[in-house]
PDB file of N, CA and C in Angstrom:
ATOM      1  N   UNK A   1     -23.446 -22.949 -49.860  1.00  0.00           N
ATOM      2  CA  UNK A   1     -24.888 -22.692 -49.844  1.00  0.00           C
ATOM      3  C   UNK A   1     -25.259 -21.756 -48.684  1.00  0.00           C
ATOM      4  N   UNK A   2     -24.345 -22.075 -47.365  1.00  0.00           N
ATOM      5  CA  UNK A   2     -24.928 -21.194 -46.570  1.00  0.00           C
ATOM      6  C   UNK A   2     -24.316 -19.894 -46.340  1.00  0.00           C
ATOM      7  N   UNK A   3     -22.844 -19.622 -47.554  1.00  0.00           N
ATOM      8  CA  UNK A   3     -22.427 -18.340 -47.466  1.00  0.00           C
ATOM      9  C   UNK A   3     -23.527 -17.671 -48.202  1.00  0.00           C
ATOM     10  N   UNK A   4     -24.179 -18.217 -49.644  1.00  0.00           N
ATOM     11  CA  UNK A   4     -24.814 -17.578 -50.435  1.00  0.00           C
ATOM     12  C   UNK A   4     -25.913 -17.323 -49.800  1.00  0.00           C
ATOM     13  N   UNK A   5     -26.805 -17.355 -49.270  1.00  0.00           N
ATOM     14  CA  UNK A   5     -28.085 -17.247 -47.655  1.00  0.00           C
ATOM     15  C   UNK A   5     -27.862 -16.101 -47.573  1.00  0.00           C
ATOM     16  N   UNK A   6     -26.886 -16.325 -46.638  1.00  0.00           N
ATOM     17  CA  UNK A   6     -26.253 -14.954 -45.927  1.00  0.00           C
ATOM     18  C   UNK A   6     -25.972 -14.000 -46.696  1.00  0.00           C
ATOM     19  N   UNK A   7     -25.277 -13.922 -48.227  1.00  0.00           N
ATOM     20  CA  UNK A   7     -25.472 -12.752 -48.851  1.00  0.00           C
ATOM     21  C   UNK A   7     -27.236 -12.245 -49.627  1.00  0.00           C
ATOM     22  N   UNK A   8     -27.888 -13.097 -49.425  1.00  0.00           N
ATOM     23  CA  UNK A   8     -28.859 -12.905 -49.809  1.00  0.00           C
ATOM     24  C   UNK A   8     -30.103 -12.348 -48.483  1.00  0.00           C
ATOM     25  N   UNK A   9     -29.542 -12.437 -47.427  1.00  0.00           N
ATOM     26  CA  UNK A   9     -29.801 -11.675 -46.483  1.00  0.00           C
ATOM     27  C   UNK A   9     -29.417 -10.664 -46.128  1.00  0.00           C
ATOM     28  N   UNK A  10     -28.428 -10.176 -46.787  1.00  0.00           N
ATOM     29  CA  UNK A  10     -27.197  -9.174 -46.467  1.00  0.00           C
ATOM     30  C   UNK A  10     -27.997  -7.941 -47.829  1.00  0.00           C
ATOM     31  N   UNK A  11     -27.909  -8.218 -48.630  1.00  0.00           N
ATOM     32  CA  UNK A  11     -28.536  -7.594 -49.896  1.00  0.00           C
ATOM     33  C   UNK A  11     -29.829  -7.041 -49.774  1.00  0.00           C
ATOM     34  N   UNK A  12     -30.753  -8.152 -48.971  1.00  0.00           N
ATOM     35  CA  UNK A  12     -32.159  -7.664 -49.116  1.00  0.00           C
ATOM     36  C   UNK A  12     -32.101  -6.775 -48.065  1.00  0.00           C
ATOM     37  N   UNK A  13     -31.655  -6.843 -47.091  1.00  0.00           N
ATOM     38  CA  UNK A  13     -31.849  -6.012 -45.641  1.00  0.00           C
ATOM     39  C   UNK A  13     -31.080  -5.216 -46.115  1.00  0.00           C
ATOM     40  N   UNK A  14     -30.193  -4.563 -46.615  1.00  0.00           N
ATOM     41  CA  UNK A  14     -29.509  -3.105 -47.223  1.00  0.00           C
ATOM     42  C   UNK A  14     -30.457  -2.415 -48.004  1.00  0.00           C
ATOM     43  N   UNK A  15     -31.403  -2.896 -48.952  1.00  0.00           N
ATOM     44  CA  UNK A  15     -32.798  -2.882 -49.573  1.00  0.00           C
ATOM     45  C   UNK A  15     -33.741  -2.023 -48.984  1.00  0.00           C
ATOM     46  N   UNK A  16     -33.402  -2.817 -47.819  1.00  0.00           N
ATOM     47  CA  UNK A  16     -35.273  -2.502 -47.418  1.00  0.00           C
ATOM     48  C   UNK A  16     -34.240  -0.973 -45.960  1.00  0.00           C
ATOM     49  N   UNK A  17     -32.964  -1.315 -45.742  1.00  0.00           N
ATOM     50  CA  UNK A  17     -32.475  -0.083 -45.213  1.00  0.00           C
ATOM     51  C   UNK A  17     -32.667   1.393 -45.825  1.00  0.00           C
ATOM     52  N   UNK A  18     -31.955   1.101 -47.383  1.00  0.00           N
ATOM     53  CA  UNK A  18     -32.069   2.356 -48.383  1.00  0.00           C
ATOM     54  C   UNK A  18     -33.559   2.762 -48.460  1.00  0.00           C
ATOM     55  N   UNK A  19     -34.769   2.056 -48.146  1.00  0.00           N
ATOM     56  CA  UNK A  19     -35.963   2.265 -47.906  1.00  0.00           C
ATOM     57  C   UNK A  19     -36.578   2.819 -46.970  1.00  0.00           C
ATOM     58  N   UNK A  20     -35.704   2.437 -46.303  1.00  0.00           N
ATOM     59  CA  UNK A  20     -36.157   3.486 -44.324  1.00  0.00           C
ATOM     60  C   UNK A  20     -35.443   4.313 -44.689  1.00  0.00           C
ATOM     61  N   UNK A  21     -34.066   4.504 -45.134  1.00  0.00           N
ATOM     62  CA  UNK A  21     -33.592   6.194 -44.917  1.00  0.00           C
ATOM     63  C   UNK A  21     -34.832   6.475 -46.090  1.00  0.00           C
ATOM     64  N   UNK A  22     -34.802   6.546 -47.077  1.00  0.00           N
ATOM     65  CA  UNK A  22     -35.685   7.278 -47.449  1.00  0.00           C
ATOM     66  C   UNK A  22     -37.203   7.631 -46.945  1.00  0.00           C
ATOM     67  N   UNK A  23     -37.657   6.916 -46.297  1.00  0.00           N
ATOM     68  CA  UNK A  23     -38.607   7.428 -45.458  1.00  0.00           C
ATOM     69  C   UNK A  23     -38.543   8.223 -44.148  1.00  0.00           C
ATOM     70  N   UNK A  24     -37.379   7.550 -43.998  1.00  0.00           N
ATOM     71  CA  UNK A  24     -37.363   8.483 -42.653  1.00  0.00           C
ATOM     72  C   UNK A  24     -36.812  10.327 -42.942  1.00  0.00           C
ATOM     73  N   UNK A  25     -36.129  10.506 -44.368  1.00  0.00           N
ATOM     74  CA  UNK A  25     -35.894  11.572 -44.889  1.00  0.00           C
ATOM     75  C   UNK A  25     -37.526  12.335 -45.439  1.00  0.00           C
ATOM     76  N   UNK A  26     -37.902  11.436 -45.790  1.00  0.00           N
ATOM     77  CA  UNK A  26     -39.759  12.330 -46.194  1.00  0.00           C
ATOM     78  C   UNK A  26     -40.394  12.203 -44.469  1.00  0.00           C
ATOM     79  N   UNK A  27     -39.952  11.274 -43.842  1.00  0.00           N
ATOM     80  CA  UNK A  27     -41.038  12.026 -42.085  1.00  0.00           C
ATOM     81  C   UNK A  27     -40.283  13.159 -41.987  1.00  0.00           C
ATOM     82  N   UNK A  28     -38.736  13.600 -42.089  1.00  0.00           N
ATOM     83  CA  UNK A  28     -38.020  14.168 -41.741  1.00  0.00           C
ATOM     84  C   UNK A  28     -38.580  15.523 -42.503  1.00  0.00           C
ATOM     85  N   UNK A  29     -38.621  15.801 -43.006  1.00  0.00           N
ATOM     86  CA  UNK A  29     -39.286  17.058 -43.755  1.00  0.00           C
ATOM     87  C   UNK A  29     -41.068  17.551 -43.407  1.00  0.00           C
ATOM     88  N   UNK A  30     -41.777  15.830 -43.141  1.00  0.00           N
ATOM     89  CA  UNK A  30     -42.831  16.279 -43.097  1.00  0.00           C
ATOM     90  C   UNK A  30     -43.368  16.961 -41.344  1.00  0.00           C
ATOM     91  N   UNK A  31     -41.827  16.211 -40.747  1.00  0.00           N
ATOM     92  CA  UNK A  31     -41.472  16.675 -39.748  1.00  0.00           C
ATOM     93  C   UNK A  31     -42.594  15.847 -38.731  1.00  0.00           C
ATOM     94  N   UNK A  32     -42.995  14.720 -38.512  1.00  0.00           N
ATOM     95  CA  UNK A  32     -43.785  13.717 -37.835  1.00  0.00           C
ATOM     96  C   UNK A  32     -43.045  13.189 -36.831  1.00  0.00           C
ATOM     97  N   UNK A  33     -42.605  14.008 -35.621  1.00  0.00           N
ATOM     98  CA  UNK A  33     -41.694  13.506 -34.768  1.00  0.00           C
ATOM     99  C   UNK A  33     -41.854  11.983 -34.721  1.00  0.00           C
ATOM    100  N   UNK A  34     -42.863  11.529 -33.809  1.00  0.00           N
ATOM    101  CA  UNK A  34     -42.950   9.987 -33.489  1.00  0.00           C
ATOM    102  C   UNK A  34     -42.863   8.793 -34.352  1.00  0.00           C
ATOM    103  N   UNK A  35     -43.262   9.223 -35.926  1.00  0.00           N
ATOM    104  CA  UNK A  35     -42.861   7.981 -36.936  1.00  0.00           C
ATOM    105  C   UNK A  35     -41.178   8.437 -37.779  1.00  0.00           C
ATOM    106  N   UNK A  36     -40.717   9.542 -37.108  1.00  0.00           N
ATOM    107  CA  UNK A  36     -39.413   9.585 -37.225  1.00  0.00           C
ATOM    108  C   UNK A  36     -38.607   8.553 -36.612  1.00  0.00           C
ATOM    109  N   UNK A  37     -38.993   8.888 -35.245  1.00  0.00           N
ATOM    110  CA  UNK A  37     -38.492   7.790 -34.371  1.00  0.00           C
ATOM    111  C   UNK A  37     -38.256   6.295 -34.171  1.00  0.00           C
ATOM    112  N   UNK A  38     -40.076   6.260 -34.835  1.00  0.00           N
ATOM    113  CA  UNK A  38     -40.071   4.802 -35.126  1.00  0.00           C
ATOM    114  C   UNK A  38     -39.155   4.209 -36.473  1.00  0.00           C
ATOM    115  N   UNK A  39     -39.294   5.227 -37.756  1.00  0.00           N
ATOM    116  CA  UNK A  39     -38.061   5.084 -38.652  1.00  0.00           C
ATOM    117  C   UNK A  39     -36.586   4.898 -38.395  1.00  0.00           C
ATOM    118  N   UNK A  40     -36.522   6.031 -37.747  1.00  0.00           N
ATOM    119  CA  UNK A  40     -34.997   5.595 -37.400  1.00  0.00           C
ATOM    120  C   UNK A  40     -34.627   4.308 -36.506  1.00  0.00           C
ATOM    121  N   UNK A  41     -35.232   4.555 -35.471  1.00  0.00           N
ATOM    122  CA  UNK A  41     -34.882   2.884 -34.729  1.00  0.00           C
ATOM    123  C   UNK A  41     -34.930   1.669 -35.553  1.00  0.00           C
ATOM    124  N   UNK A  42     -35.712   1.681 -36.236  1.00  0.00           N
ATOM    125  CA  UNK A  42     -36.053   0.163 -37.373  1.00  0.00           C
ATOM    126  C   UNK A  42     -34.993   0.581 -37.976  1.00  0.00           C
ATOM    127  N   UNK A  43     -34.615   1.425 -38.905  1.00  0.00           N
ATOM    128  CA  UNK A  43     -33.492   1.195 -39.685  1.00  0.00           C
ATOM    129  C   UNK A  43     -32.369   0.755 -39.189  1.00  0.00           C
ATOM    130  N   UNK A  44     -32.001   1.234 -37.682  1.00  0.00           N
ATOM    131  CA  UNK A  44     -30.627   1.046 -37.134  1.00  0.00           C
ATOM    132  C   UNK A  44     -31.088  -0.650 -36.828  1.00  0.00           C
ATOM    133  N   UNK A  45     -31.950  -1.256 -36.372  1.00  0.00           N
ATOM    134  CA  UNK A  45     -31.748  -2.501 -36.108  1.00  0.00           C
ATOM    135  C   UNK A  45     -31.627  -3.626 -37.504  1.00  0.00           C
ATOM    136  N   UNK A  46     -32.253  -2.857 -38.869  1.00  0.00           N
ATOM    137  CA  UNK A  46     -32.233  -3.894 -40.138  1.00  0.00           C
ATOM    138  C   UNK A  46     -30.633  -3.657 -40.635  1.00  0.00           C
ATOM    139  N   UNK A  47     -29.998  -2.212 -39.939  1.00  0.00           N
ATOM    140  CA  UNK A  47     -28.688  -2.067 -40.393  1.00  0.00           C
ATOM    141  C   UNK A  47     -27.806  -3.291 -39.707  1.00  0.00           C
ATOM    142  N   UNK A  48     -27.987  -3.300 -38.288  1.00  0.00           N
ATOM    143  CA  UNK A  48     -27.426  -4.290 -37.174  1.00  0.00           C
ATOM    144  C   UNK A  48     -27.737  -5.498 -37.890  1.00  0.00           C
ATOM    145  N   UNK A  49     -28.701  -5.915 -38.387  1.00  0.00           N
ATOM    146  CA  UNK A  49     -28.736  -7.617 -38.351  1.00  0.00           C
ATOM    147  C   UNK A  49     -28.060  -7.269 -39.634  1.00  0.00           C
ATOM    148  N   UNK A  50     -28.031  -6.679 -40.804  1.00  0.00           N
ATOM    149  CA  UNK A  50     -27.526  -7.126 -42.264  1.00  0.00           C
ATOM    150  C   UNK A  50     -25.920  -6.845 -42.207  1.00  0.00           C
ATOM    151  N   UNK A  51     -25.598  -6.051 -40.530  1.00  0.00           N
ATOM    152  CA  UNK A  51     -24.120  -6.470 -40.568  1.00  0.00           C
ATOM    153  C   UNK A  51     -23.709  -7.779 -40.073  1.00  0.00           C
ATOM    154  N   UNK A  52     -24.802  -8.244 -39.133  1.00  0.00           N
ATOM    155  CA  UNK A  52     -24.285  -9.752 -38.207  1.00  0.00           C
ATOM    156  C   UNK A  52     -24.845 -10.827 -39.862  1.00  0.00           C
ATOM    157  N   UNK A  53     -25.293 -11.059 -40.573  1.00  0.00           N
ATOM    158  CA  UNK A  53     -25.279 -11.790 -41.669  1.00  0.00           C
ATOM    159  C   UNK A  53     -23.679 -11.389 -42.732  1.00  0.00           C
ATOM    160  N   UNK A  54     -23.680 -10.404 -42.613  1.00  0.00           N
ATOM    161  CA  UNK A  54     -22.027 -10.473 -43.411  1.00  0.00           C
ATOM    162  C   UNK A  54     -20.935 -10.901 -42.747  1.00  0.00           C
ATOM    163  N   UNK A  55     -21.350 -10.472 -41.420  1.00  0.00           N
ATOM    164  CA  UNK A  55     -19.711 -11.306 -40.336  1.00  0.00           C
ATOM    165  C   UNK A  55     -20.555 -12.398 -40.725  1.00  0.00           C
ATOM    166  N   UNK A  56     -21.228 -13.427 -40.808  1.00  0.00           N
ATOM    167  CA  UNK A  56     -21.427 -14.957 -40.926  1.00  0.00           C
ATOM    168  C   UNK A  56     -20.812 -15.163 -41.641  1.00  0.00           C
ATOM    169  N   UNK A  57     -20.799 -14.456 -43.167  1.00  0.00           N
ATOM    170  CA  UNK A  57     -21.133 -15.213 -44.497  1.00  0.00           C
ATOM    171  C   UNK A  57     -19.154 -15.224 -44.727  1.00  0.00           C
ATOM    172  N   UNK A  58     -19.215 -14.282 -43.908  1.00  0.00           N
ATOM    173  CA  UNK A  58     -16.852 -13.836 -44.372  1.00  0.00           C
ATOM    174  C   UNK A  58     -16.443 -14.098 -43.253  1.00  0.00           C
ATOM    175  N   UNK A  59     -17.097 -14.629 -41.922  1.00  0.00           N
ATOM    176  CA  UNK A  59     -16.077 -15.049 -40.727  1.00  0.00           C
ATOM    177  C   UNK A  59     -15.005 -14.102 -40.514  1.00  0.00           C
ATOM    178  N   UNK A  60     -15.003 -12.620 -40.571  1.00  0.00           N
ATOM    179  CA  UNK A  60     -13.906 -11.909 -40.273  1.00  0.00           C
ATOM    180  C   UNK A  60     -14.913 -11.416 -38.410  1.00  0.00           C
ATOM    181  N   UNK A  61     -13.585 -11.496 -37.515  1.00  0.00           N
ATOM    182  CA  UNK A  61     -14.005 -11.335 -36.367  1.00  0.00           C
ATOM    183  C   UNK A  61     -14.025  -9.482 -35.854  1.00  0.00           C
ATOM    184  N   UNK A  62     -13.348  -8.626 -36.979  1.00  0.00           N
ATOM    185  CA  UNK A  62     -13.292  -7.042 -37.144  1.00  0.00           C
ATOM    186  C   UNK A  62     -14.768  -6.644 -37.110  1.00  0.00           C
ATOM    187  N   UNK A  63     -15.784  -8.071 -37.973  1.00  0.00           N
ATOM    188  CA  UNK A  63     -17.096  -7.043 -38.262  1.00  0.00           C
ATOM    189  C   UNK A  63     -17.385  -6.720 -36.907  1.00  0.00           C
ATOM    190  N   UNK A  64     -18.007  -7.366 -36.172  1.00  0.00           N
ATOM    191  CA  UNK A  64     -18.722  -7.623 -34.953  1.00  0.00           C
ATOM    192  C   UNK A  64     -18.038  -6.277 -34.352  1.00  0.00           C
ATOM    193  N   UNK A  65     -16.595  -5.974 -33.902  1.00  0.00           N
ATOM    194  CA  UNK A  65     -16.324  -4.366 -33.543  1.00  0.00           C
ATOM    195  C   UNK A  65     -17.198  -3.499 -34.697  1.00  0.00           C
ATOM    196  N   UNK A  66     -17.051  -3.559 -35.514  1.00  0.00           N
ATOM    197  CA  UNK A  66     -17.534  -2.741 -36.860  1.00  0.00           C
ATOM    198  C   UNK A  66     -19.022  -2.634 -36.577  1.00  0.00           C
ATOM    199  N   UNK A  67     -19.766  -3.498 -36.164  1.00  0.00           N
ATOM    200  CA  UNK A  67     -21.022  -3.468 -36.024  1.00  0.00           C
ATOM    201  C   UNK A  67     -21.565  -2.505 -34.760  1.00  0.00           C
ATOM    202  N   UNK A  68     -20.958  -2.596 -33.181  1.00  0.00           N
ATOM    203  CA  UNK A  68     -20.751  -2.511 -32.587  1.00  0.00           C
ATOM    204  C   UNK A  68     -20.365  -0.928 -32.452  1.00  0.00           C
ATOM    205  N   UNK A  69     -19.982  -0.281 -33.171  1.00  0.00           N
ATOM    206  CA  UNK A  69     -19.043   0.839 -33.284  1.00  0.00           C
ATOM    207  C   UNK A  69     -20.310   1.332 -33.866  1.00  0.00           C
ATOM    208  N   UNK A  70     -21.104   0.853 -34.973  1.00  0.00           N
ATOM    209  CA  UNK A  70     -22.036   1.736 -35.697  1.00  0.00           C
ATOM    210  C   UNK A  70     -23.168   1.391 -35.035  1.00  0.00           C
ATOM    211  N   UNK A  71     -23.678   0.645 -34.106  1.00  0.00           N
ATOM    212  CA  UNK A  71     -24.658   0.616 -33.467  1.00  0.00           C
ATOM    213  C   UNK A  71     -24.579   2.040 -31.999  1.00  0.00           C
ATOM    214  N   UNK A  72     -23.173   2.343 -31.624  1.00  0.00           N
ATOM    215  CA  UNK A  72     -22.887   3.632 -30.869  1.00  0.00           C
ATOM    216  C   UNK A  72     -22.730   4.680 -31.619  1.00  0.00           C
ATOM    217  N   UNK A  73     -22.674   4.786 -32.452  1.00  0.00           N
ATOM    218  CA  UNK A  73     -22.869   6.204 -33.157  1.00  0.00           C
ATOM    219  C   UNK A  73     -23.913   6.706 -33.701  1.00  0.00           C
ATOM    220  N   UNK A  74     -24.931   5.966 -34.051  1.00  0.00           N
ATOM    221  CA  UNK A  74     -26.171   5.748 -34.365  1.00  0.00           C
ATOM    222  C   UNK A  74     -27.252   5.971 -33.664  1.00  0.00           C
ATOM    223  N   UNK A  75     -26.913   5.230 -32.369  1.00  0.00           N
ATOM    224  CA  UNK A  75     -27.535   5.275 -31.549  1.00  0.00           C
ATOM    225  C   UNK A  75     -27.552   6.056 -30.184  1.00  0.00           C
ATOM    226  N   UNK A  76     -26.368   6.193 -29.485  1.00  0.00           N
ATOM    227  CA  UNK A  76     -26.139   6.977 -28.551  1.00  0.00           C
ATOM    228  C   UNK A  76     -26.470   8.322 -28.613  1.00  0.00           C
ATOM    229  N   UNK A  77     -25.900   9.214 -29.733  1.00  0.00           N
ATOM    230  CA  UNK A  77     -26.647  10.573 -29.355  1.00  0.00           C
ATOM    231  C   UNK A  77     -27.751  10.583 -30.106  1.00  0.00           C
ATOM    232  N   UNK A  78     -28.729   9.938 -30.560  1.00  0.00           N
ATOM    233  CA  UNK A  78     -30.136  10.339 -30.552  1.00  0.00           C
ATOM    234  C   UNK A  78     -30.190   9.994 -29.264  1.00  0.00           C
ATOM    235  N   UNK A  79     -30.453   9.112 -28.448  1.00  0.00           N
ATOM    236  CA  UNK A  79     -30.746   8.587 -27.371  1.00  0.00           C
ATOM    237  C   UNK A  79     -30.091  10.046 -25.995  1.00  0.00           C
ATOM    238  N   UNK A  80     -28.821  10.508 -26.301  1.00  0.00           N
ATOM    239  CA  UNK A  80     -28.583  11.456 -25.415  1.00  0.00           C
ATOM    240  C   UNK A  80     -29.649  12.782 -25.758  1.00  0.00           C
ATOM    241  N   UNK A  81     -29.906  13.274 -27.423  1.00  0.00           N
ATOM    242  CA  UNK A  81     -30.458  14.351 -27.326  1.00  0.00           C
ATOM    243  C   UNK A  81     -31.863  14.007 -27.120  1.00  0.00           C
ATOM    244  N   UNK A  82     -32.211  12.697 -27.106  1.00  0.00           N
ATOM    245  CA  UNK A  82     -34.248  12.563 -26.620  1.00  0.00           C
ATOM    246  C   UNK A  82     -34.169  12.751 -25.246  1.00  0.00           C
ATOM    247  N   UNK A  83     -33.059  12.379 -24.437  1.00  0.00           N
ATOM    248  CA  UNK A  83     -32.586  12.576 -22.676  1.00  0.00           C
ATOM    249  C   UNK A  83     -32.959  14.139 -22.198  1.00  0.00           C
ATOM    250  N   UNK A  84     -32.160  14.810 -23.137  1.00  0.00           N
ATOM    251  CA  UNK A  84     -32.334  16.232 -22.845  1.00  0.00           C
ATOM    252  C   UNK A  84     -33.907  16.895 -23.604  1.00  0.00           C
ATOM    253  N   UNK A  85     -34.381  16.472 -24.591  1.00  0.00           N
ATOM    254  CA  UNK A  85     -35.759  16.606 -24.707  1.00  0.00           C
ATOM    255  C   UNK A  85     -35.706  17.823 -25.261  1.00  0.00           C
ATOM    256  N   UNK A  86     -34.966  18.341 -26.050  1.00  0.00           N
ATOM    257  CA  UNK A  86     -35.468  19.711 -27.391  1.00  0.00           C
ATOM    258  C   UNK A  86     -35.569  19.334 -28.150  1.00  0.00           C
ATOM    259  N   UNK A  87     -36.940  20.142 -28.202  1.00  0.00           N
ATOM    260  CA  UNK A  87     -37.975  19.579 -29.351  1.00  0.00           C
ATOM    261  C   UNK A  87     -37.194  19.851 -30.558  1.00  0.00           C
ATOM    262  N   UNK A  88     -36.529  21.206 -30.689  1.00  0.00           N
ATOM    263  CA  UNK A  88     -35.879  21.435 -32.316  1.00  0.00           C
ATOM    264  C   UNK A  88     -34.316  20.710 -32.861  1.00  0.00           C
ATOM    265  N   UNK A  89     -33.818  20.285 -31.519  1.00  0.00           N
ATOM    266  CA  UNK A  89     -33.099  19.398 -31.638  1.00  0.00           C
ATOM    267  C   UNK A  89     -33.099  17.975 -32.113  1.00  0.00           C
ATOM    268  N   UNK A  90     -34.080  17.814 -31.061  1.00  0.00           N
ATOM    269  CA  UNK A  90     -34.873  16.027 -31.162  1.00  0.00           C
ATOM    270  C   UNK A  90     -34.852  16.196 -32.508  1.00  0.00           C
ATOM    271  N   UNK A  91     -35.691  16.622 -34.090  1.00  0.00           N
ATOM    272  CA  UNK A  91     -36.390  16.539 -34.633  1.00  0.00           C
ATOM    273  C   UNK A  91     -35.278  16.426 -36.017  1.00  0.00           C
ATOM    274  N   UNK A  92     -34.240  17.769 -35.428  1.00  0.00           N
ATOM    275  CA  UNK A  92     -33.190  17.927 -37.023  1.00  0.00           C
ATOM    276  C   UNK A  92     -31.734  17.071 -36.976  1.00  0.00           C
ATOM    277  N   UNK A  93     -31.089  17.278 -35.804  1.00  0.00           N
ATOM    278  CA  UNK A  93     -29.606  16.863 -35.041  1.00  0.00           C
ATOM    279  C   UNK A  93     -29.919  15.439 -35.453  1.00  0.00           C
ATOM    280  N   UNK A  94     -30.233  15.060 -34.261  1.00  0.00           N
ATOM    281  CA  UNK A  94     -30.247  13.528 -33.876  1.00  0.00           C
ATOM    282  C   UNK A  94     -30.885  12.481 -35.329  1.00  0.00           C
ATOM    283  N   UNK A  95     -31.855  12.856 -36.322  1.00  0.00           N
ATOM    284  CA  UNK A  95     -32.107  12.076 -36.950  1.00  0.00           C
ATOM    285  C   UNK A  95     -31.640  12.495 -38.159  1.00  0.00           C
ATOM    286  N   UNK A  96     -30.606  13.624 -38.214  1.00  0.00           N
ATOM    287  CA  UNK A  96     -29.947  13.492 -39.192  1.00  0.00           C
ATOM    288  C   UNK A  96     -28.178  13.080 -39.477  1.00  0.00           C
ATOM    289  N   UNK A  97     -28.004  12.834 -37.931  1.00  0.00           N
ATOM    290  CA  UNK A  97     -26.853  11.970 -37.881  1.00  0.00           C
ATOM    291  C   UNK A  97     -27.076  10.647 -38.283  1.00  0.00           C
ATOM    292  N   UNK A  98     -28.375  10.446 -37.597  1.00  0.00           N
ATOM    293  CA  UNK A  98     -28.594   9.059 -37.831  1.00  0.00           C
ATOM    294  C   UNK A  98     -28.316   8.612 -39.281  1.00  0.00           C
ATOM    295  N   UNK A  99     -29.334   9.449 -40.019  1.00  0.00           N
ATOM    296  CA  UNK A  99     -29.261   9.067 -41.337  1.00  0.00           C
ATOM    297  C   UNK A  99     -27.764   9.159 -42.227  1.00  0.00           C
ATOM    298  N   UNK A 100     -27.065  10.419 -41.578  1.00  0.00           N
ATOM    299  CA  UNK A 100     -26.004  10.754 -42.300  1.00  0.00           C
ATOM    300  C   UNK A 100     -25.264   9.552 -41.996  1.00  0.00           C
ATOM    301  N   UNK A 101     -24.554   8.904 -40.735  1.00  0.00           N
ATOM    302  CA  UNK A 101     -23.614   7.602 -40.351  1.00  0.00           C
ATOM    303  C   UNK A 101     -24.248   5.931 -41.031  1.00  0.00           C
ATOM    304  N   UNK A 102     -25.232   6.131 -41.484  1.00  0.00           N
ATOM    305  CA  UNK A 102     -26.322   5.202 -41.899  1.00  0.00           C
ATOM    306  C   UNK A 102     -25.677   4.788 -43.680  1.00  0.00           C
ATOM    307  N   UNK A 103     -25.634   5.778 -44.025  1.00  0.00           N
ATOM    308  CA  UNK A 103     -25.476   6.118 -45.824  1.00  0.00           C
ATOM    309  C   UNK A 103     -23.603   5.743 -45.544  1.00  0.00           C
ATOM    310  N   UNK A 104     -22.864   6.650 -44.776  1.00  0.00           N
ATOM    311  CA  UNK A 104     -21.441   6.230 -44.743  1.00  0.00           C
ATOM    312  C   UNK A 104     -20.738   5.163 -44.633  1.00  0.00           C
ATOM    313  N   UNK A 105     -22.026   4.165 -43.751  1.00  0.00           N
ATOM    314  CA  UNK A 105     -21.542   3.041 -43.179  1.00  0.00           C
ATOM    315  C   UNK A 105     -21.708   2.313 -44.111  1.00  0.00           C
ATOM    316  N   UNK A 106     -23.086   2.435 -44.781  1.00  0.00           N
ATOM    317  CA  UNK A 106     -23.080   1.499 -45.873  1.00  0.00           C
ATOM    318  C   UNK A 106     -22.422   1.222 -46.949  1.00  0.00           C
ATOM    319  N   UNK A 107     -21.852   2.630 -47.273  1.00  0.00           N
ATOM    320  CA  UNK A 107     -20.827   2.931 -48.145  1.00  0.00           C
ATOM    321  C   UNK A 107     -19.912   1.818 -48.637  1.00  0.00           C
ATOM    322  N   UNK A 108     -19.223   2.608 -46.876  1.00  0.00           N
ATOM    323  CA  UNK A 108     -17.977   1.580 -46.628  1.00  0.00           C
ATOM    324  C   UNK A 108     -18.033   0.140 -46.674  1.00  0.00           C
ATOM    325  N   UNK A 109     -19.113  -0.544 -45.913  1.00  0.00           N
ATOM    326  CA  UNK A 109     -19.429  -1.657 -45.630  1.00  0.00           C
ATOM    327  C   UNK A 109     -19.711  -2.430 -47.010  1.00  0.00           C
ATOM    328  N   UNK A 110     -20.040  -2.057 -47.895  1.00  0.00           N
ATOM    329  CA  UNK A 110     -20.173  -2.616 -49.043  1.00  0.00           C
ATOM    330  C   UNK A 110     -18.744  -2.806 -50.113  1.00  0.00           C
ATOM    331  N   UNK A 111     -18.139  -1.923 -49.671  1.00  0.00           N
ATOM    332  CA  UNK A 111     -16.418  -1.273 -50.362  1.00  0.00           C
ATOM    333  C   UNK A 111     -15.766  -2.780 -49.600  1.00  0.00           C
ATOM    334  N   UNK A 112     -15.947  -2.759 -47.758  1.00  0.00           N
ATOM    335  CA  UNK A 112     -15.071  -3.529 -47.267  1.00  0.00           C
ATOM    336  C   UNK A 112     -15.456  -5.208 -47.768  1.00  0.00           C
ATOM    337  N   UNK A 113     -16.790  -5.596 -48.048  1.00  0.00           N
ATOM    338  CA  UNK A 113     -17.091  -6.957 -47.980  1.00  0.00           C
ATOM    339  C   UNK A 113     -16.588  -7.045 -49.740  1.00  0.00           C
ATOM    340  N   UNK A 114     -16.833  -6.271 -50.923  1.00  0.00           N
ATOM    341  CA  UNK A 114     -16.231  -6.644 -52.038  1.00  0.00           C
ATOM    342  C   UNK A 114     -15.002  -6.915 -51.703  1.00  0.00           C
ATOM    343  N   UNK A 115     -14.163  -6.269 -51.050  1.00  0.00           N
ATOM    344  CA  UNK A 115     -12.483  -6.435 -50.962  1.00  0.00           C
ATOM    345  C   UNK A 115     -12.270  -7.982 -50.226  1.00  0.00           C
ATOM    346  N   UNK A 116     -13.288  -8.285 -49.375  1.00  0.00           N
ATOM    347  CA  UNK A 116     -12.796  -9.433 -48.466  1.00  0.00           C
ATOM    348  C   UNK A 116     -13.109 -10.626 -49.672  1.00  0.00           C
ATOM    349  N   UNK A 117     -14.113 -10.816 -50.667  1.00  0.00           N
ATOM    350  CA  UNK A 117     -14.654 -11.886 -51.197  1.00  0.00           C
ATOM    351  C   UNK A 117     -13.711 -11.783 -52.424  1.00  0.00           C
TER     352      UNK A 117
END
């Protein structure tokens, strides 16, 4: 009962993820620096918790590196290129890594938890 929870937390929060990249791809065009920002950060944290609900639900101790690994790639160079503060940088680079490592991870992450169950 409480693995099935956890995939049902795991599912909806990938949901409502595929929902922020897509929004954050229409700020991204409409080019709204500050609710970019706020997009991307929310997505990386609904990405973070719907990975700590799949390490629950499969007890493999790899996720938590796995999580960990995509919370620094995600996060670190937006965070280095808002440091340095170009504006045409800030706006295309940084939130389109985000999004790009976002879609890969999920990819995978969905590939790796079918294989474990």
């Amino acid at each position: 009962m409480q693995r099935l929870f956890f995939y049902w937390i795991n599912y909806t929060l990938l949901i409502l993820f595929i929902v922020m990249v897509i929004l954050g791809v229409v700020q991204l065009a409409v080019k709204k620096e500050s609710e970019i920002t706020f997009y991307t950060t929310f997505f990386g944290i609904i990405f973070g918790i719907s990975f700590m609900s799949a390490y629950y639900a499969n007890k493999k101790s790899n996720r938590m590196f796995f999580l960990l690994t995509t919370f620094l790639l995600m996060y670190v160079p937006k965070k280095i290129v808002d440091y340095l503060n170009i504006p045409l940088l800030k706006i295309s680079v940084a939130n389109y890594f985000i999004v790009l490592f976002g879609i890969l991870i999920l990819i995978f992450s969905q590939k790796y938890i079918k294989r474990q169950t």
